[in-house]
Protein backbone atom coordinates (compact mmCIF):
# COMPACT_ATOMS: atom_id res chain seq x y z
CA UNK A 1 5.71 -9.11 7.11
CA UNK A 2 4.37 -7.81 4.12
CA UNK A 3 1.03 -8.53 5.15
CA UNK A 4 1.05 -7.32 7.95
CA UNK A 5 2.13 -3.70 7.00
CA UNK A 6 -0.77 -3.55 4.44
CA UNK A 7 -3.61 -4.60 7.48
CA UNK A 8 -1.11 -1.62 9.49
CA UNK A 9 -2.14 0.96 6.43
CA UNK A 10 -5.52 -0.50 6.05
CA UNK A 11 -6.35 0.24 9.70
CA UNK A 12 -4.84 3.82 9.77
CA UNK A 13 -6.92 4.71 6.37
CA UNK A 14 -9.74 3.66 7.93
CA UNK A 15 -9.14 5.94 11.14
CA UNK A 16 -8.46 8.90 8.88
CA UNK A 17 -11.46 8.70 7.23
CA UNK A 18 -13.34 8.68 10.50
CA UNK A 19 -11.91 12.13 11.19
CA UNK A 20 -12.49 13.30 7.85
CA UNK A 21 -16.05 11.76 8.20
CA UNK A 22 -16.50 13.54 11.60
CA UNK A 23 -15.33 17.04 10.81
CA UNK A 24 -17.51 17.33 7.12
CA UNK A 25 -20.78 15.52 8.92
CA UNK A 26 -20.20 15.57 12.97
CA UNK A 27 -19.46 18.39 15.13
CA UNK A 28 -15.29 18.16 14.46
CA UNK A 29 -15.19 21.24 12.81
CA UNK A 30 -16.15 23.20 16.01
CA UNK A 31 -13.16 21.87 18.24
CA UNK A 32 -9.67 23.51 17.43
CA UNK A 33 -7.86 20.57 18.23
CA UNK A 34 -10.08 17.89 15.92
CA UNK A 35 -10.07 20.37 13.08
CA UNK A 36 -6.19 20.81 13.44
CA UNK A 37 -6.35 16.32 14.24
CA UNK A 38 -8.74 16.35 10.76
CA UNK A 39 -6.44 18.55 8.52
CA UNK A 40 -3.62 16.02 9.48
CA UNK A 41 -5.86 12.83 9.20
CA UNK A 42 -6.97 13.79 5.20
CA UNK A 43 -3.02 14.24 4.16
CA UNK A 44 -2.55 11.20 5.98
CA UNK A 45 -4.85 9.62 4.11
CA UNK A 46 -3.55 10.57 0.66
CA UNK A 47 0.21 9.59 1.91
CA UNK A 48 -1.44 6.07 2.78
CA UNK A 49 -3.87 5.59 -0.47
CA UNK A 50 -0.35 6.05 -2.46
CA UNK A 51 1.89 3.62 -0.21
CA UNK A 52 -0.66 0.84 -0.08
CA UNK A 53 -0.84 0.63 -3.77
CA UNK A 54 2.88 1.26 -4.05
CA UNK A 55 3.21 -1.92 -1.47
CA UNK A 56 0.51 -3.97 -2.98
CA UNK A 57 1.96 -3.09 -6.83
CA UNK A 58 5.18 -3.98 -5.91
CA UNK A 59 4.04 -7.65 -4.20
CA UNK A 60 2.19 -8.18 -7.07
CA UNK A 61 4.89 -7.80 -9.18
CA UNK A 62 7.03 -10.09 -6.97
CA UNK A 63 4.68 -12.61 -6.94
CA UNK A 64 4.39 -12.61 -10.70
CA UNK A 65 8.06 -12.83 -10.98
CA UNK A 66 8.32 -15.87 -8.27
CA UNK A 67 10.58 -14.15 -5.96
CA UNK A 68 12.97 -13.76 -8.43
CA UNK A 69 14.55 -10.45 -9.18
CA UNK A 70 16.30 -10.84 -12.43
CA UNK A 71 14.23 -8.64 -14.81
CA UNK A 72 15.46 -10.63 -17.95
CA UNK A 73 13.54 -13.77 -16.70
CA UNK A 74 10.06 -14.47 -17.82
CA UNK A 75 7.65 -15.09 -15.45
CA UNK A 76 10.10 -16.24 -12.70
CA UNK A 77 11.28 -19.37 -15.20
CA UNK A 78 15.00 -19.54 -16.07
CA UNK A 79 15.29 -19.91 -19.33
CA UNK A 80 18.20 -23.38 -19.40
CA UNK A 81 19.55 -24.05 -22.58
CA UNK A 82 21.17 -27.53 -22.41
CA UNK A 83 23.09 -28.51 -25.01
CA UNK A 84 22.68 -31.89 -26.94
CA UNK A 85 25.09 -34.72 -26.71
CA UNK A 86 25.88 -36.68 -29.53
């Protein structure tokens, strides 16, 4: 699932950028609705540049922790202290 929501915010970044592309190089900047269709693409864009890396940092972070949510464990490892028998 998690995948697939990062391809999701890959593919609308990349469509944002072709308006912003289009209105500073193309002929976007003549049409009132593509200018209006670009101002809302390049916030898009900045709202998506800061969830992807808020999505990505935070599977990273489960990854590194091995799916395991305690933040007292080290590197996903429970740390078993078994005592001796004599």
């Amino acid at each position: 699932m998690g995948l697939g929501i990062i391809i999701l915010l890959r593919v609308l970044f990349a469509a944002s950028m072709v308006f912003i592309i289009g209105y500073v190089f193309g002929g976007f900047s003549k049409k009132p609705a593509l200018r209006t269709i670009t101002k809302v693409a390049s916030i898009l864009v900045i709202v998506l540049f800061i969830a992807a890396n808020v999505l990505l940092t935070r599977m990273a972070i489960r990854q590194w922790n091995n799916g395991n949510n305690d933040p007292w464990c080290k590197h996903g490892r429970e740390v078993k202290t078994e005592i001796p028998r004599p």
